[in-house]
C-alpha atoms as a PDB file:
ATOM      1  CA  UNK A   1      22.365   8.351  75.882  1.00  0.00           C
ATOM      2  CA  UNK A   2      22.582   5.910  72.705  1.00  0.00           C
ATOM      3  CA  UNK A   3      18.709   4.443  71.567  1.00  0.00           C
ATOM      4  CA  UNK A   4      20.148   1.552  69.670  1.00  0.00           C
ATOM      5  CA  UNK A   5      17.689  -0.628  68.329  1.00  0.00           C
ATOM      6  CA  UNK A   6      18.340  -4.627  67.940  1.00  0.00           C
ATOM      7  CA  UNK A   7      19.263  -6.004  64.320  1.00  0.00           C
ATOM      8  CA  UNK A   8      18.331  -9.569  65.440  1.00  0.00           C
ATOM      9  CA  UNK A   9      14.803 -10.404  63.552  1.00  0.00           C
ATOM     10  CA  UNK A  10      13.209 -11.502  66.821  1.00  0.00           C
ATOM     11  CA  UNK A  11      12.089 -14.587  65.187  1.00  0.00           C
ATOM     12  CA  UNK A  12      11.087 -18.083  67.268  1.00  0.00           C
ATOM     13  CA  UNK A  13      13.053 -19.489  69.811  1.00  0.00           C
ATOM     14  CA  UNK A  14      11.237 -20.057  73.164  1.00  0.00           C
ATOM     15  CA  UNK A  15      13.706 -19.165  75.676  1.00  0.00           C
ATOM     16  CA  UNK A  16      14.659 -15.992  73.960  1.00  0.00           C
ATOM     17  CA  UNK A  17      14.703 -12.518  74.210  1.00  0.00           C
ATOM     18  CA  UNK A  18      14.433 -13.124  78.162  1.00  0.00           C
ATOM     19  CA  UNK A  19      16.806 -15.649  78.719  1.00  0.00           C
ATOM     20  CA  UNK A  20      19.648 -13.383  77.104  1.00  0.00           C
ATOM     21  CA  UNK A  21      18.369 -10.155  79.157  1.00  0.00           C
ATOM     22  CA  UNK A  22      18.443 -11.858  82.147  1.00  0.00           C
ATOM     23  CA  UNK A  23      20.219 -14.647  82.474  1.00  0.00           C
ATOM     24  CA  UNK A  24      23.419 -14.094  84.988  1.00  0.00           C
ATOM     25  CA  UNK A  25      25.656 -15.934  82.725  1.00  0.00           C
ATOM     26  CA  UNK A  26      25.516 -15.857  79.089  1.00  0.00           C
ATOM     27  CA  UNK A  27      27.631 -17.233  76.121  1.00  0.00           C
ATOM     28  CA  UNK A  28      28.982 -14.706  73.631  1.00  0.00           C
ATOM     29  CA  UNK A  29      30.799 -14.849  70.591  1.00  0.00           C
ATOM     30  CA  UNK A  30      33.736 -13.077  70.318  1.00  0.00           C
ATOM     31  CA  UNK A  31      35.917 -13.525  66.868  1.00  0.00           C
ATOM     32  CA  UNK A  32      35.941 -16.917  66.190  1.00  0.00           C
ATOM     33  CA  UNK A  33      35.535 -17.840  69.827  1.00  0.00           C
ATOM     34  CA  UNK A  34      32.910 -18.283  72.282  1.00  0.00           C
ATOM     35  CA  UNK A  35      33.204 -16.699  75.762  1.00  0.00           C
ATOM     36  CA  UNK A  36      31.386 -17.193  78.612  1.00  0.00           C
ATOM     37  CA  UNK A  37      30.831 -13.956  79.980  1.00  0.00           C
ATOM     38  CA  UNK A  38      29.042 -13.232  84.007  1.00  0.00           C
ATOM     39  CA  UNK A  39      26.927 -10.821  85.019  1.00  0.00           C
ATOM     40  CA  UNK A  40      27.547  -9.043  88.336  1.00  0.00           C
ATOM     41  CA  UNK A  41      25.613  -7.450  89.143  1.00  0.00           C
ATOM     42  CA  UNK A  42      22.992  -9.485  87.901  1.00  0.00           C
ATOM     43  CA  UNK A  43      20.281  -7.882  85.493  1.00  0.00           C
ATOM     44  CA  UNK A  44      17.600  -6.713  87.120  1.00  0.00           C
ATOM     45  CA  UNK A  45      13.793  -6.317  86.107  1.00  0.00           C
ATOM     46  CA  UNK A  46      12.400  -2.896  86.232  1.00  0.00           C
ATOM     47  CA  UNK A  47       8.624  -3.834  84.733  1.00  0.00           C
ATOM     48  CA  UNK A  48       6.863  -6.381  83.645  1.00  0.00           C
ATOM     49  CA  UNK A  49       6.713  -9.829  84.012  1.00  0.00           C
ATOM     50  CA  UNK A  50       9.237 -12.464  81.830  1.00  0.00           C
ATOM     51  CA  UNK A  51       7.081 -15.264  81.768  1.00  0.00           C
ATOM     52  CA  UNK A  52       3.784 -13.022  80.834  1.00  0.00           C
ATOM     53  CA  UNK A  53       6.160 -11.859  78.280  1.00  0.00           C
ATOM     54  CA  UNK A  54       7.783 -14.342  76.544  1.00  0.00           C
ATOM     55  CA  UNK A  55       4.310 -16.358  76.992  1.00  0.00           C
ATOM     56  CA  UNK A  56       3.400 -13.436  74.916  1.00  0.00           C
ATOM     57  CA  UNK A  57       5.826 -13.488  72.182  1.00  0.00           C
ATOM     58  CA  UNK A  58       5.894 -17.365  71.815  1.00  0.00           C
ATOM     59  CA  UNK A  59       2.085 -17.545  71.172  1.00  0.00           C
ATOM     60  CA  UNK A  60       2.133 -15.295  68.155  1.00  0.00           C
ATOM     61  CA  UNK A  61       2.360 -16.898  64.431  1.00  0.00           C
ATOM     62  CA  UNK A  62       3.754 -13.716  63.452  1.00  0.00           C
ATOM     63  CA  UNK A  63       7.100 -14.312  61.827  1.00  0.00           C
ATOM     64  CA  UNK A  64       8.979 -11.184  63.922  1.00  0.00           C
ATOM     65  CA  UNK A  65       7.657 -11.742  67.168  1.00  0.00           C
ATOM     66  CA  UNK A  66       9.220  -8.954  69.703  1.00  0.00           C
ATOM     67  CA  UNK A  67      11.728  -6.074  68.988  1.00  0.00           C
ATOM     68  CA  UNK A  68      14.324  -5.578  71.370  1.00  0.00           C
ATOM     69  CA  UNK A  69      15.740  -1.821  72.455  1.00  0.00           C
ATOM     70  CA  UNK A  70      18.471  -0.780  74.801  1.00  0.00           C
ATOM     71  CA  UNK A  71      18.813   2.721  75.763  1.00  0.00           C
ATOM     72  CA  UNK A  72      22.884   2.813  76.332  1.00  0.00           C
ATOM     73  CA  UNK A  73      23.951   5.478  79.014  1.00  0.00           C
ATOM     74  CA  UNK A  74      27.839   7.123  79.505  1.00  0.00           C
ATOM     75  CA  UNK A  75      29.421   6.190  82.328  1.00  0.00           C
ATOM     76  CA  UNK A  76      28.973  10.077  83.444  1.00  0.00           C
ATOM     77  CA  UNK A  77      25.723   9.966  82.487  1.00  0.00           C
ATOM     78  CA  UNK A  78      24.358   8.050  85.154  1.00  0.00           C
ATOM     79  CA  UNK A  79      26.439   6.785  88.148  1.00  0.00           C
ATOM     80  CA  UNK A  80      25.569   2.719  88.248  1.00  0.00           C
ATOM     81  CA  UNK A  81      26.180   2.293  91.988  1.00  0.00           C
ATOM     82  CA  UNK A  82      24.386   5.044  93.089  1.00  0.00           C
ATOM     83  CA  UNK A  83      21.463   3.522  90.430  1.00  0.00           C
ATOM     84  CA  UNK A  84      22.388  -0.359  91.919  1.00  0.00           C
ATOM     85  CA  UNK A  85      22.277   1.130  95.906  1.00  0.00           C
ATOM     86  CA  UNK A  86      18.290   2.375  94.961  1.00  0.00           C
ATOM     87  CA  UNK A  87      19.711   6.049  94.576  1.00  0.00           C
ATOM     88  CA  UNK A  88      16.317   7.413  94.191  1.00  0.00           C
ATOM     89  CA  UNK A  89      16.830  10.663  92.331  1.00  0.00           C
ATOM     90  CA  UNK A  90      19.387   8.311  89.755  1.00  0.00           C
ATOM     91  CA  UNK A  91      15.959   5.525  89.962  1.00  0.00           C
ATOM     92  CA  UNK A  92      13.624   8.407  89.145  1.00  0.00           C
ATOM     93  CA  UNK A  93      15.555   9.410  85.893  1.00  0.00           C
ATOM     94  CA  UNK A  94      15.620   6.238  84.673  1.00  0.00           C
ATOM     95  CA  UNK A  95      11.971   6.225  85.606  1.00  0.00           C
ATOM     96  CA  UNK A  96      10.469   9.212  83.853  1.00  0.00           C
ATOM     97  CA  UNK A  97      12.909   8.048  80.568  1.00  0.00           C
ATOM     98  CA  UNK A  98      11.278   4.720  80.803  1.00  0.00           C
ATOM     99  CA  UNK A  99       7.962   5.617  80.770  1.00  0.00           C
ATOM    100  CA  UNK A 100       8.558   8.566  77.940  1.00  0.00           C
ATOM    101  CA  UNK A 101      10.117   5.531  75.752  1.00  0.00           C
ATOM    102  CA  UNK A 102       7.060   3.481  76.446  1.00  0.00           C
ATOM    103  CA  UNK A 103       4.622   6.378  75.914  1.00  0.00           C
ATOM    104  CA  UNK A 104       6.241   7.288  72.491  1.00  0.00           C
ATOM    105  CA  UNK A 105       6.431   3.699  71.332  1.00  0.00           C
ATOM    106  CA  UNK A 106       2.680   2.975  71.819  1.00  0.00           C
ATOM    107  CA  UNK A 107       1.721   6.884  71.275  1.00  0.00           C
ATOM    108  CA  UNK A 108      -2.118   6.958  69.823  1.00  0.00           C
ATOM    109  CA  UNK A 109      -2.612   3.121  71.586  1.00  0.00           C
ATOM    110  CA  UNK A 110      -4.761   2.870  73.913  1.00  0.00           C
ATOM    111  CA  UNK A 111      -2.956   1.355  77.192  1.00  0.00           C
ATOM    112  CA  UNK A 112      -5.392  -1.748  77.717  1.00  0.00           C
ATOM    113  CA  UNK A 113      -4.662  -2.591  73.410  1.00  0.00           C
ATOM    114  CA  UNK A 114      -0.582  -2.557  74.235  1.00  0.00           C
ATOM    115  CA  UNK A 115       1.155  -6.055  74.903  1.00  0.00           C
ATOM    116  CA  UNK A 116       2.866  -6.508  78.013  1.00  0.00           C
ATOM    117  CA  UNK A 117       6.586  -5.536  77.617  1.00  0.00           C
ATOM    118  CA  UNK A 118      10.060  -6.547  79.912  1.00  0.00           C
ATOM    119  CA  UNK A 119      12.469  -3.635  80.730  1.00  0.00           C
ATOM    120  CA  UNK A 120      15.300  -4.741  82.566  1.00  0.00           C
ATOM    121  CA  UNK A 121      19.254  -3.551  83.369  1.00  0.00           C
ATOM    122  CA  UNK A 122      22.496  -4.350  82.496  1.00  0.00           C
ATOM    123  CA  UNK A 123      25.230  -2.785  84.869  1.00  0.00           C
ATOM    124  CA  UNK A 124      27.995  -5.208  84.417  1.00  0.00           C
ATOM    125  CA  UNK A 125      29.875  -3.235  81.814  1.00  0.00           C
ATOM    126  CA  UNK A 126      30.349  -0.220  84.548  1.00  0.00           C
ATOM    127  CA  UNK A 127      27.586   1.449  82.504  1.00  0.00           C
ATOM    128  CA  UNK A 128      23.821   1.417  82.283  1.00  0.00           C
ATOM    129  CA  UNK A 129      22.016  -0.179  79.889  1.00  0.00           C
ATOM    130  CA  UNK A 130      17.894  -0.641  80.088  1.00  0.00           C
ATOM    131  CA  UNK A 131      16.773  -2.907  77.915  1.00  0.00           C
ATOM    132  CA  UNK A 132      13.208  -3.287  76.428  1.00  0.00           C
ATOM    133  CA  UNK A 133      11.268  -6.347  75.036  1.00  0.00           C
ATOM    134  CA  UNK A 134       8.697  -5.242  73.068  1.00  0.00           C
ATOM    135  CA  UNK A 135       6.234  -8.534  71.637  1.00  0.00           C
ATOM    136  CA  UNK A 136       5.344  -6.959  68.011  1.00  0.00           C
ATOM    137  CA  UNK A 137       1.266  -6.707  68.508  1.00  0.00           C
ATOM    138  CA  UNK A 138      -1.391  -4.579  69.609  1.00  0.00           C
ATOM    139  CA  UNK A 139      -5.118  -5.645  70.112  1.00  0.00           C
ATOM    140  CA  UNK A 140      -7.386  -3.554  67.314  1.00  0.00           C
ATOM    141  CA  UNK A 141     -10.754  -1.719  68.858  1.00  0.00           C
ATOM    142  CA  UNK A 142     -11.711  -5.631  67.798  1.00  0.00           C
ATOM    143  CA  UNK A 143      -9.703  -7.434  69.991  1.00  0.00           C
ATOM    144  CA  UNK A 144      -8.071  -9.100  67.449  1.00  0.00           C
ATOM    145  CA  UNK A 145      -4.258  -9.137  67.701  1.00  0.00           C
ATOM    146  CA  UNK A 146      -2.794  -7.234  64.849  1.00  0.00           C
ATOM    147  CA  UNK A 147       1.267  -7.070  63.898  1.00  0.00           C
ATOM    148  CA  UNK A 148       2.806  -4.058  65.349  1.00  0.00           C
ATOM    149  CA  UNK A 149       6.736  -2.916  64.750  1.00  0.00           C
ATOM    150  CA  UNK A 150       7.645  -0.499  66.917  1.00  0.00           C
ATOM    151  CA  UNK A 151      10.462   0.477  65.179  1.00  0.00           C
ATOM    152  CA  UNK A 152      10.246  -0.146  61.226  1.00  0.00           C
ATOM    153  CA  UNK A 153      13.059   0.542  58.381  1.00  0.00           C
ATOM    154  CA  UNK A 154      13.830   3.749  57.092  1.00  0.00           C
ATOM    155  CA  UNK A 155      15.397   7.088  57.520  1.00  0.00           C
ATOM    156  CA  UNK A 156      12.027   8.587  58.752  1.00  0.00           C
ATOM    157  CA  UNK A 157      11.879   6.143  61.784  1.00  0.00           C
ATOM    158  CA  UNK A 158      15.403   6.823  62.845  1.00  0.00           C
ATOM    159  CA  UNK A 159      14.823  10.575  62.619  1.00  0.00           C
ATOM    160  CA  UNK A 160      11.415  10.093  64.764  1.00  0.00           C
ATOM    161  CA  UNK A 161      13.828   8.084  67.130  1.00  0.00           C
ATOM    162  CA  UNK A 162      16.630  10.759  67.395  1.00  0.00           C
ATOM    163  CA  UNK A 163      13.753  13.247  68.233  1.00  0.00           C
ATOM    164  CA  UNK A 164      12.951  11.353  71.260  1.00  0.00           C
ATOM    165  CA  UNK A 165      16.652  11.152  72.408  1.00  0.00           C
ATOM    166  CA  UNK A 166      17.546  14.727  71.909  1.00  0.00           C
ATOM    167  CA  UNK A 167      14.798  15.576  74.094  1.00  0.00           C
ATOM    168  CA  UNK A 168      15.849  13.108  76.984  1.00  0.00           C
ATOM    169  CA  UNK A 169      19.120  14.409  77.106  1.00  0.00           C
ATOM    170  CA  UNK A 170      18.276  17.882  77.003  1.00  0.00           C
ATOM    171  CA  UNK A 171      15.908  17.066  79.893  1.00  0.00           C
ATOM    172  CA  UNK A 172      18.394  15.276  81.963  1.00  0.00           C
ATOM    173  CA  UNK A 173      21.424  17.181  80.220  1.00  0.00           C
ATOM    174  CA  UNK A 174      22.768  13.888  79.196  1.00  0.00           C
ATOM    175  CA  UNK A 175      25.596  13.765  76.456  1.00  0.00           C
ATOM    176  CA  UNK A 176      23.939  14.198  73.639  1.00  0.00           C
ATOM    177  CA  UNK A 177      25.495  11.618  70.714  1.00  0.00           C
ATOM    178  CA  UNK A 178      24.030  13.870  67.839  1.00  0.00           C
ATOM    179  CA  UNK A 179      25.303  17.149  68.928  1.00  0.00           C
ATOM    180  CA  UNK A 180      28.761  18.062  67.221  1.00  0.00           C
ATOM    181  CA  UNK A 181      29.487  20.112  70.581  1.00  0.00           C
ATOM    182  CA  UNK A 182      30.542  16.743  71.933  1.00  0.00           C
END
């Protein structure tokens, strides 16, 4: 399992991130070409709420407005029909990683100060993807709304971010990207 965090800036556009993560049929560019590209099985929502979210992330005047994450499985990792049939010992894993993300993104926030957030799926590609939309704010003790980047530049962050992947796939004995065993 791959934590690959978005390079897009999450700046202002309206219809996005949601529209991308969940739309059945997207435009892609590919080379110098674009490509229409469908989605079947369509993307699926596994929490929250994309209009509470992207409500969210278009009323802040912040200039990075949401951060986007996809956790990227193997193939042998996790078996997407058994995950698209409701397989619920394949539903639970993907679960108990959810929530872990979620609980080490926001770690020391309390839950009622966290914005609302969008995971959904990707299983198109044969593979499982879950992707998360995270609006960049958190309410202060205040309840003023105050910036928030989940995941911000440096080596430190990445190595925090490794941390929480070497655990997951030790947990679920996942293929683990970083070990040289591989």
């Amino acid at each position: 399992m791959l934590i690959c965090w978005s390079p897009y800036p999450g700046t202002f556009n309206p219809r996005q991130p949601t529209a991308y993560l969940l739309d059945h049929a997207v435009t892609k560019t590919v080379g110098q070409k674009s490509v229409n590209e469908a989605r079947s099985p369509r993307p699926e929502v596994l929490l929250g709420h994309p209009a509470v979210v992207q409500a969210a992330i278009n009323g802040l005047g912040f200039k990075r407005r949401y951060s986007l994450c996809t956790l990227s499985f193997a193939a042998s990792e996790i078996c997407v029909e058994a995950f698209n049939r409701g397989n619920s010992g394949v539903r639970d894993a993907v679960a108990v990683t959810t929530s872990a993300f979620l609980e080490f993104t926001y770690a020391g926030i309390p839950v009622d100060s966290r914005p609302p957030v969008l995971v959904s799926t990707h299983t198109h590609t044969g593979r499982l993807e879950v992707n998360f939309t995270l609006p960049r704010f958190v309410i202060d003790g205040g309840g003023a709304v105050r910036s928030f980047n989940p995941c911000p530049p440096g080596n430190g962050n990445r190595w925090r971010w490794d941390r929480l992947g070497d655990a997951l796939t030790k947990h679920f004995d996942w293929i683990n990207p970083r070990d040289i065993e591989c």
